[in-house]
Protein backbone atom coordinates (compact mmCIF):
# COMPACT_ATOMS: atom_id res chain seq x y z
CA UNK A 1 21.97 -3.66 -15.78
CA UNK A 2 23.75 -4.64 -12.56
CA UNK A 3 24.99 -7.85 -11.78
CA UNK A 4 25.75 -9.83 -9.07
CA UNK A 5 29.46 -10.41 -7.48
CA UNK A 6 31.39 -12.75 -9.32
CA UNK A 7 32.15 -15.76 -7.26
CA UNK A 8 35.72 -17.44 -6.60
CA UNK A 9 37.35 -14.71 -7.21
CA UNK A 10 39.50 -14.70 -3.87
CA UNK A 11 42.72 -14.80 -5.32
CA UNK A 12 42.38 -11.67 -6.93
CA UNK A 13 44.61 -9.47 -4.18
CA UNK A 14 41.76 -6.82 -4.54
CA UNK A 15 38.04 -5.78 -5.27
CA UNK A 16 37.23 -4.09 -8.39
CA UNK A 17 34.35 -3.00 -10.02
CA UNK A 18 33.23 -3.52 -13.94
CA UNK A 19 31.03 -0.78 -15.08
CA UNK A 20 30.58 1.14 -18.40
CA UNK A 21 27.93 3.55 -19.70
CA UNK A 22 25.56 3.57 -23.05
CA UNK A 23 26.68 6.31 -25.06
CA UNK A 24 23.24 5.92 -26.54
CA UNK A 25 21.98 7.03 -22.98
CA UNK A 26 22.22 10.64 -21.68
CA UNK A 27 24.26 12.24 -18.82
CA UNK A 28 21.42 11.36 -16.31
CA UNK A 29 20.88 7.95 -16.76
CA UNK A 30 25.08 7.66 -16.57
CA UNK A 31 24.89 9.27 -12.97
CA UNK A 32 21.96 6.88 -12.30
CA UNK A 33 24.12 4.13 -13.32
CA UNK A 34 26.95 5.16 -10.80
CA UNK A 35 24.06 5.74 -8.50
CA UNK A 36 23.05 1.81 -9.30
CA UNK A 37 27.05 1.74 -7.83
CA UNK A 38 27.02 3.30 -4.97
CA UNK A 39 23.84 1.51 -3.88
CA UNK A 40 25.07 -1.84 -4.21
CA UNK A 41 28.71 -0.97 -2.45
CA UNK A 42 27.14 0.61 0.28
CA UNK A 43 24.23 -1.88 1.27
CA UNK A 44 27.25 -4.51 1.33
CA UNK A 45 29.24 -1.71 3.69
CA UNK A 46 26.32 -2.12 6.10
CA UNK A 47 25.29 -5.60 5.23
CA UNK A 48 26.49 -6.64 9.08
CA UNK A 49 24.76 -3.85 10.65
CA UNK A 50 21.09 -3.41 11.63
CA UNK A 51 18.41 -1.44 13.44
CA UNK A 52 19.81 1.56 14.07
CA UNK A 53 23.42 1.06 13.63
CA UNK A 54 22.78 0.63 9.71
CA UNK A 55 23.24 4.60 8.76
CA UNK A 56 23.08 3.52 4.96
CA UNK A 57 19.09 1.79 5.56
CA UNK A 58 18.27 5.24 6.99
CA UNK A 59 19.33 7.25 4.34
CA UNK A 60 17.26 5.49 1.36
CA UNK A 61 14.46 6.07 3.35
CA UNK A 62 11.67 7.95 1.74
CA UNK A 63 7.88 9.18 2.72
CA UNK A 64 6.21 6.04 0.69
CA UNK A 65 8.28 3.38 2.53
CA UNK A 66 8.98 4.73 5.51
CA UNK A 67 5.98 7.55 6.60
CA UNK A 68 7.14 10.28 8.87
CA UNK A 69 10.91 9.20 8.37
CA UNK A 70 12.38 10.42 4.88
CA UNK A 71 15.57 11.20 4.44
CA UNK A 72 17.37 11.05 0.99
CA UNK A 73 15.61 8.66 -0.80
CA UNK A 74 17.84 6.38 -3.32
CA UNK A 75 18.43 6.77 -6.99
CA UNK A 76 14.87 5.95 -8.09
CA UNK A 77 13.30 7.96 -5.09
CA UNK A 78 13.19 11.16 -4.09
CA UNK A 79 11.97 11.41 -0.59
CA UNK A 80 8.57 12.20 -1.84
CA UNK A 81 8.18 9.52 -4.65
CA UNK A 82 5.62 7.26 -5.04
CA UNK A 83 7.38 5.58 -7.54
CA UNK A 84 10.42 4.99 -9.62
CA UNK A 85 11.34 8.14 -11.64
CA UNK A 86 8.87 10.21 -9.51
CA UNK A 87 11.13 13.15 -9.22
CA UNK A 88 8.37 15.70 -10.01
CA UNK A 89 5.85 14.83 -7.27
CA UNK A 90 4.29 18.15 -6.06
CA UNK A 91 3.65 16.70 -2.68
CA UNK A 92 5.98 17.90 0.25
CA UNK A 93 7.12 15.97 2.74
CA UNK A 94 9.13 16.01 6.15
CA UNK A 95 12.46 14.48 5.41
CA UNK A 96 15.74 14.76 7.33
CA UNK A 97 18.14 15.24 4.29
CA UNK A 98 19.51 18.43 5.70
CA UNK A 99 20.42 16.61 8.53
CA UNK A 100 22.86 14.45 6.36
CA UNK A 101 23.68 16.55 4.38
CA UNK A 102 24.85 19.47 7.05
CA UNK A 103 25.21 17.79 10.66
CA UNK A 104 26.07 14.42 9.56
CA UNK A 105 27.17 11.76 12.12
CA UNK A 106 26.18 14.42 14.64
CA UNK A 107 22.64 14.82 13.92
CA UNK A 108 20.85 17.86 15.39
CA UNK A 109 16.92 16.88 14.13
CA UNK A 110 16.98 19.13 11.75
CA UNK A 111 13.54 18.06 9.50
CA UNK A 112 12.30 20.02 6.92
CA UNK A 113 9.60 20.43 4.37
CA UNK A 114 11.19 19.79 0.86
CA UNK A 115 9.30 18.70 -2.01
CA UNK A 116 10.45 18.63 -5.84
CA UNK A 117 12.50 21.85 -6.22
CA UNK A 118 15.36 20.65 -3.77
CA UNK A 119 16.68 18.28 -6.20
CA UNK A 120 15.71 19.47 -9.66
CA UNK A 121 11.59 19.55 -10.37
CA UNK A 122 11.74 16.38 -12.41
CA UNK A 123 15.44 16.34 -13.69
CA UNK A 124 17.35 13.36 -13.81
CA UNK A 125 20.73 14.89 -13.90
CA UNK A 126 19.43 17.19 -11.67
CA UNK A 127 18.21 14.74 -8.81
CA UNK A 128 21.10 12.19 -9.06
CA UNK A 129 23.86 15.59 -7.89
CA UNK A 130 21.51 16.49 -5.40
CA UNK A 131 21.28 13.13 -4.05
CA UNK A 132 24.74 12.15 -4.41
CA UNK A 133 25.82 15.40 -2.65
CA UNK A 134 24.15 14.07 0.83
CA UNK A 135 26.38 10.99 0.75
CA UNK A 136 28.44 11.91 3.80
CA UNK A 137 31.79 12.54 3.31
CA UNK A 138 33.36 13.62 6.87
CA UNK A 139 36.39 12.40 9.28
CA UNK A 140 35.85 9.56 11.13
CA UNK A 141 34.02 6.41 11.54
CA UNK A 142 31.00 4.88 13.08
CA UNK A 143 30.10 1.06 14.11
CA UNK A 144 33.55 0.68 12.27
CA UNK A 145 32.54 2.47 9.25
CA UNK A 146 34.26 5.59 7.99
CA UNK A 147 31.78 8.68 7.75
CA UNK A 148 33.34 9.27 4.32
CA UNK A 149 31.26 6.86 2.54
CA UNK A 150 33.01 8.09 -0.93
CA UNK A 151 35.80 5.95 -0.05
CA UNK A 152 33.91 2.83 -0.35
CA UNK A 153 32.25 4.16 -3.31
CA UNK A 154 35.38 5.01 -5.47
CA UNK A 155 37.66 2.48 -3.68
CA UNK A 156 35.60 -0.68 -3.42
CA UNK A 157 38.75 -2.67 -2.22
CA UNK A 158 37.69 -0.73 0.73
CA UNK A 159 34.81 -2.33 2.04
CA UNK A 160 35.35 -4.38 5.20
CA UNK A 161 33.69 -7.78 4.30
């Protein structure tokens, strides 16, 4: 379950995050919970950005939201799903997840077919690593963001607010 910020908290000198896993819950759904993590640290990252200076908004994109534009998807979608958990869809699609995960912040248009056997034919375990290996984690930054978004992830104090 993820929870929203706690509020008047500013005299703590620095951010933290509160997170624990079910050890009646398997390996997959403890990557999906850091997955949950990620997601909410880096929507708040780019919570001042928009259009096309929001890098995170492109990357969840996926085929069902976002037709002809799929990239990586999030931690419920693949970029083929049609919906949550939908890791096994046969159906290929165009998506530019190469392009993050390879050329990232120079992107070259590299688009590809993928469908389920990129990230694991219906694993969980197997999904979450594929899709946490796109995150881009280069030198530099971009609209004042570093292009190593693990930084943010794993330090949350971090995160320009």
């Amino acid at each position: 379950m993820q929870c929203p910020p706690l509020k008047n908290t500013e005299a703590s000198k620095r951010r933290f995050v509160v997170m624990g896993f079910s050890y009646e819950r398997y390996i997959g759904e403890m990557h999906e919970s850091y997955g949950h993590r990620a997601e909410s640290i880096m929507e708040k990252t780019f919570s001042k950005l928009s259009g096309g200076a929001n890098l995170w908004k492109r990357f969840i994109q996926y085929e069902k939201t976002s037709p002809g534009k799929a990239a990586c998807g999030n931690i419920h979608f693949a970029p083929n799903s049609q919906s949550d958990y939908d890791w096994n869809n046969p159906n290929p699609v165009q998506s530019e997840c190469y392009d993050w995960q390879l050329n990232f912040p120079n992107f070259k248009g590299d688009v590809r077919t993928v469908g389920p056997s990129e990230w694991g034919g219906g694993d969980i375990r197997a999904h979450h690593k594929w899709w946490f290996n796109h995150f881009p984690r280069v030198a530099g930054r971009k609209n004042g963001i570093h292009n190593n978004w693990w930084q943010y992830v794993v330090s949350p104090q971090q995160v320009i607010l």
